[in-house]
N, C-alpha and C. Protein backbone atom coordinates (compact mmCIF):
# COMPACT_ATOMS: atom_id res chain seq x y z
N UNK A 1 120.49 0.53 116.65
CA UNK A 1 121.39 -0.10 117.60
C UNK A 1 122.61 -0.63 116.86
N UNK A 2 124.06 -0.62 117.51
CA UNK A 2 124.86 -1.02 116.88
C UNK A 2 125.94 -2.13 118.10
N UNK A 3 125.99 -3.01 117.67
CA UNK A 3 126.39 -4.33 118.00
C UNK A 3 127.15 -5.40 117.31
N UNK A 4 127.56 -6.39 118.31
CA UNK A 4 128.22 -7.37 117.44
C UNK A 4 127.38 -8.18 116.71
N UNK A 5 126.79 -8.02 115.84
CA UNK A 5 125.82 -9.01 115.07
C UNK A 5 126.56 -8.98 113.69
N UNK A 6 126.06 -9.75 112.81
CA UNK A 6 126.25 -10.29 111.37
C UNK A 6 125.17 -8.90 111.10
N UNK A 7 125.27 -8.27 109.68
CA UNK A 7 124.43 -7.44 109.12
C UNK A 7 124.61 -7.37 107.19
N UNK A 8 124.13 -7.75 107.04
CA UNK A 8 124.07 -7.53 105.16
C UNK A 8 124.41 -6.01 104.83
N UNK A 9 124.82 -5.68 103.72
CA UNK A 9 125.53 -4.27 103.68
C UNK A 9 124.34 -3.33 103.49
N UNK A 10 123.31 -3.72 103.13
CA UNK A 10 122.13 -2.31 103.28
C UNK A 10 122.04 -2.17 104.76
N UNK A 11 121.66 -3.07 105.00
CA UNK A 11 121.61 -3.11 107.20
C UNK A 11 122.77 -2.45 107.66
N UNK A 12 124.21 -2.74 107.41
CA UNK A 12 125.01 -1.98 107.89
C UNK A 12 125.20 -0.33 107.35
N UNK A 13 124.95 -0.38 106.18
CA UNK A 13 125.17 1.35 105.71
C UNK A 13 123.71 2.25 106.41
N UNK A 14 122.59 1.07 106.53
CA UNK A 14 121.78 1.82 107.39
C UNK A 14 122.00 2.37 108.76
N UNK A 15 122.49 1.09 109.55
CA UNK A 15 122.92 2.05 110.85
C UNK A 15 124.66 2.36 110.95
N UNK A 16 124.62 2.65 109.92
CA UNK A 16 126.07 3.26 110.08
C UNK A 16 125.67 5.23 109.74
N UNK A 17 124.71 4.99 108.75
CA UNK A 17 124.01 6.53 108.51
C UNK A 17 123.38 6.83 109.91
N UNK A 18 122.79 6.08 110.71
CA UNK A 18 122.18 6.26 111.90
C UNK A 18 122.66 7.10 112.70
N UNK A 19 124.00 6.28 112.79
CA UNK A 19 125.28 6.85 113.63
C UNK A 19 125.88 8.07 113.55
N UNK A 20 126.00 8.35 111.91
CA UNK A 20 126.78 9.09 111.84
C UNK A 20 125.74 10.62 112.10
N UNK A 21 124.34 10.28 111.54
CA UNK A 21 123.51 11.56 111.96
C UNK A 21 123.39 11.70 112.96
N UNK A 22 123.69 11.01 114.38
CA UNK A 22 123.58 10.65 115.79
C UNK A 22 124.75 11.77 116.49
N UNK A 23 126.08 11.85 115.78
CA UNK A 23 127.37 12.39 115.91
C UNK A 23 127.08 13.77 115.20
N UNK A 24 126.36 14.40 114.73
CA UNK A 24 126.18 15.46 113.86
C UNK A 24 126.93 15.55 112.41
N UNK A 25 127.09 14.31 111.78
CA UNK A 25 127.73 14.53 110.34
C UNK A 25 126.34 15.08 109.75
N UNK A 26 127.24 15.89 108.39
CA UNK A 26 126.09 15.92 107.32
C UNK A 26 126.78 15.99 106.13
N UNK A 27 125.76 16.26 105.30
CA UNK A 27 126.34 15.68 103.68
C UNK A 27 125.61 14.13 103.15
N UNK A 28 125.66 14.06 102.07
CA UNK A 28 125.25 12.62 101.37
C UNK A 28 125.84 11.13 102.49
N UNK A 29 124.70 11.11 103.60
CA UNK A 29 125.46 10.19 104.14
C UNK A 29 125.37 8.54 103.57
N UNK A 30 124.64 8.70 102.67
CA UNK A 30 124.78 7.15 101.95
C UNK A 30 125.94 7.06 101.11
N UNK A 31 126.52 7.85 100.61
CA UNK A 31 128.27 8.02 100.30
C UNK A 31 129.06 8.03 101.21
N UNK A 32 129.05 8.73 102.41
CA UNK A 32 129.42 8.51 103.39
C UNK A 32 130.16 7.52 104.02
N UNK A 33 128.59 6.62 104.52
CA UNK A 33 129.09 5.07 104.71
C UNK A 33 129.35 4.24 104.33
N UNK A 34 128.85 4.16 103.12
CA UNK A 34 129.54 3.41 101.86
C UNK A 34 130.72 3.73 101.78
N UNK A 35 131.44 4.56 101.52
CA UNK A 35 132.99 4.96 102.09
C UNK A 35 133.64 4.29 103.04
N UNK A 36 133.00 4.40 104.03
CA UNK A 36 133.44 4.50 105.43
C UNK A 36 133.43 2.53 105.35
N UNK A 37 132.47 1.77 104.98
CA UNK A 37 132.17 0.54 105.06
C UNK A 37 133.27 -0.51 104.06
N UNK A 38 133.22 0.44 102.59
CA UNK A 38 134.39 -0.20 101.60
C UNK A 38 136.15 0.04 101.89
N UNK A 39 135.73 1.43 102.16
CA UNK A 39 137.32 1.67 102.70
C UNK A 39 138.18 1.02 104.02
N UNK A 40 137.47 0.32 104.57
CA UNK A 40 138.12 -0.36 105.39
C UNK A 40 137.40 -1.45 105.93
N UNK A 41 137.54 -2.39 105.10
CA UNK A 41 136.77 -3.61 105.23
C UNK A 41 137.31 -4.58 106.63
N UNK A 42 136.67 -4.88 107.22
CA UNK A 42 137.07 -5.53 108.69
C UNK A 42 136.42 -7.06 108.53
N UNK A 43 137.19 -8.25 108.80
CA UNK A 43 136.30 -8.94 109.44
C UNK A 43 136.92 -9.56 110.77
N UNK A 44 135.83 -10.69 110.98
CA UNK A 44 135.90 -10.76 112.86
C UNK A 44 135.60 -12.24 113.03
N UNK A 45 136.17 -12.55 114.33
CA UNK A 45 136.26 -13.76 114.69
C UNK A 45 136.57 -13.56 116.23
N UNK A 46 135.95 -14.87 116.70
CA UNK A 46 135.78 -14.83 118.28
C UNK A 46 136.63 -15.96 119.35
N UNK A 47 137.11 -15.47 120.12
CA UNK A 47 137.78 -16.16 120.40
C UNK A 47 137.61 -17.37 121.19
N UNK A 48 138.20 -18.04 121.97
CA UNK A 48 137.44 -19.44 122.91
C UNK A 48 136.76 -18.81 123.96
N UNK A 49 137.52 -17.73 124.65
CA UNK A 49 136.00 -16.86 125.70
C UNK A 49 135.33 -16.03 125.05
N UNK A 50 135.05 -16.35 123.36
CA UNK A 50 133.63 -15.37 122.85
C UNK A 50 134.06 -13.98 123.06
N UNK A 51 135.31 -13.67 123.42
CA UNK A 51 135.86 -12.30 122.41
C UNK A 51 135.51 -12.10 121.21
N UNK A 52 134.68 -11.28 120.83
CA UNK A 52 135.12 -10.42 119.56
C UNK A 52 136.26 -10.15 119.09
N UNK A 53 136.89 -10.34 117.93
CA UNK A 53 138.09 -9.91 117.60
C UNK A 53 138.01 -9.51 116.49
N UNK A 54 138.11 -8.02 116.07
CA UNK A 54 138.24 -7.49 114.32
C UNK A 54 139.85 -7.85 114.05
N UNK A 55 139.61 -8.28 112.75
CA UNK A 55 141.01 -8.70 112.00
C UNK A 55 141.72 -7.24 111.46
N UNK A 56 141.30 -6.13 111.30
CA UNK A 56 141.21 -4.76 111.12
C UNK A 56 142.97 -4.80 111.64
N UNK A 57 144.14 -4.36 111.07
CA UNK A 57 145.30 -3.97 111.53
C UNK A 57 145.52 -2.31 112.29
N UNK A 58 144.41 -1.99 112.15
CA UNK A 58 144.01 -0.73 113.08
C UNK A 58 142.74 -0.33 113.93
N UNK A 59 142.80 -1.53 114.35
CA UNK A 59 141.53 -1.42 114.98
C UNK A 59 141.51 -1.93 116.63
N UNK A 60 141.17 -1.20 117.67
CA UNK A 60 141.60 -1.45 119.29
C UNK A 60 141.12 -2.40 119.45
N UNK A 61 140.19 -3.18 118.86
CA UNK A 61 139.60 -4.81 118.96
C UNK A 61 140.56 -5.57 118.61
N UNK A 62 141.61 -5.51 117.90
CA UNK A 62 142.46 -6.06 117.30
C UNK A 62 143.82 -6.80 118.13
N UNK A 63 143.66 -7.50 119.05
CA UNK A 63 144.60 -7.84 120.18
C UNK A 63 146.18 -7.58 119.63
N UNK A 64 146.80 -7.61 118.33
CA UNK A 64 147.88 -7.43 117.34
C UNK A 64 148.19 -5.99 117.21
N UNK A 65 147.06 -5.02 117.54
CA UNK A 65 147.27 -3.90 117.15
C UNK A 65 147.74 -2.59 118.28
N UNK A 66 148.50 -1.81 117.71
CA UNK A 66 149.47 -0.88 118.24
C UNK A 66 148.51 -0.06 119.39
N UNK A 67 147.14 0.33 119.21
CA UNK A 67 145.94 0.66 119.57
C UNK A 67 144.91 -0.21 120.45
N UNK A 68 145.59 -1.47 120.59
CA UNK A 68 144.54 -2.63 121.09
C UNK A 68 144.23 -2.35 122.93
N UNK A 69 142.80 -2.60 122.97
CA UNK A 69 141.84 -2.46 124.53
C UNK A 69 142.94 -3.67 124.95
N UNK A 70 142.75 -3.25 126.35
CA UNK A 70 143.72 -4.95 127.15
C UNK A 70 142.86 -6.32 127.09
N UNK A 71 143.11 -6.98 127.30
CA UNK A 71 141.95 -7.96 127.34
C UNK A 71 140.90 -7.92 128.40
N UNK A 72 141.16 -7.46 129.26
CA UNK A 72 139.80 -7.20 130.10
C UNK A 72 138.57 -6.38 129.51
N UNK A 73 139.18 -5.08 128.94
CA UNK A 73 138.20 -4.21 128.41
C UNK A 73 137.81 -5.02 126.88
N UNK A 74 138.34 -6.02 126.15
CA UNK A 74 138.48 -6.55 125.12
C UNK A 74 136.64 -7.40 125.65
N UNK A 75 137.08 -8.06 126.42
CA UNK A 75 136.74 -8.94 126.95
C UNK A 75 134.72 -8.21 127.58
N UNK A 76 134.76 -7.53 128.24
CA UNK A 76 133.54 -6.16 128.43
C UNK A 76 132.59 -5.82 127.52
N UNK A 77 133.57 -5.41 126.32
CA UNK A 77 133.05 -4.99 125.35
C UNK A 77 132.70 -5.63 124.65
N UNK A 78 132.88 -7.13 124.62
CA UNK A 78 131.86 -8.26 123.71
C UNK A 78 130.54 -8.04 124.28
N UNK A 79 130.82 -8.22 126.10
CA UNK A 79 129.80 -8.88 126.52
C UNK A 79 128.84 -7.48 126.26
N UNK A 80 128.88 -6.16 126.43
CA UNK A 80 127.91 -5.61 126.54
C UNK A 80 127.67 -5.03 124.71
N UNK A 81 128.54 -5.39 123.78
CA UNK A 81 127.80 -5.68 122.34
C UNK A 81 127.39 -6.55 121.58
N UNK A 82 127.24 -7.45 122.58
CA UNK A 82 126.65 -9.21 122.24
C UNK A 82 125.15 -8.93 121.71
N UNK A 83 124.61 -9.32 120.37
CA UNK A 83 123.24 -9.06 120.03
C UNK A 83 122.49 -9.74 121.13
């Protein structure tokens, strides 16, 4: 399962490999996500209505960003990736 929760980086490269075998990648996916996890390090903070917000400058969570969900869908998408 992948959600807004806190995860230690074995937990996250685990279901990030999850994912990506889920999508049909293949190859060394523990390089992979380890890639995928170092190369673009995100963090997050919530707002006073418990938005999710990635600090990510490319990321559609990112209310700042060129790519950003409106706040309604901003707003959705906490609630239904709330652990």
């Amino acid at each position: 399962m992948l959600g807004d929760e806190e995860a230690d980086t074995a937990t996250a490269q685990a279901r990030l490999r999850e994912a990506l075998t889920g999508v049909g990648v293949k190859g060394d996916l523990a390089a992979i996500a380890d890639g995928l996890l170092t190369a673009s390090p995100a963090t997050w903070s919530k707002t006073a209505e418990a938005v999710s917000i990635c600090e990510h400058p490319s990321s559609a969570r990112n209310p700042a960003s060129p790519c950003a969900l409106k706040p309604a869908d901003l707003q959705t998408l906490s609630r239904v990736l709330q652990p």
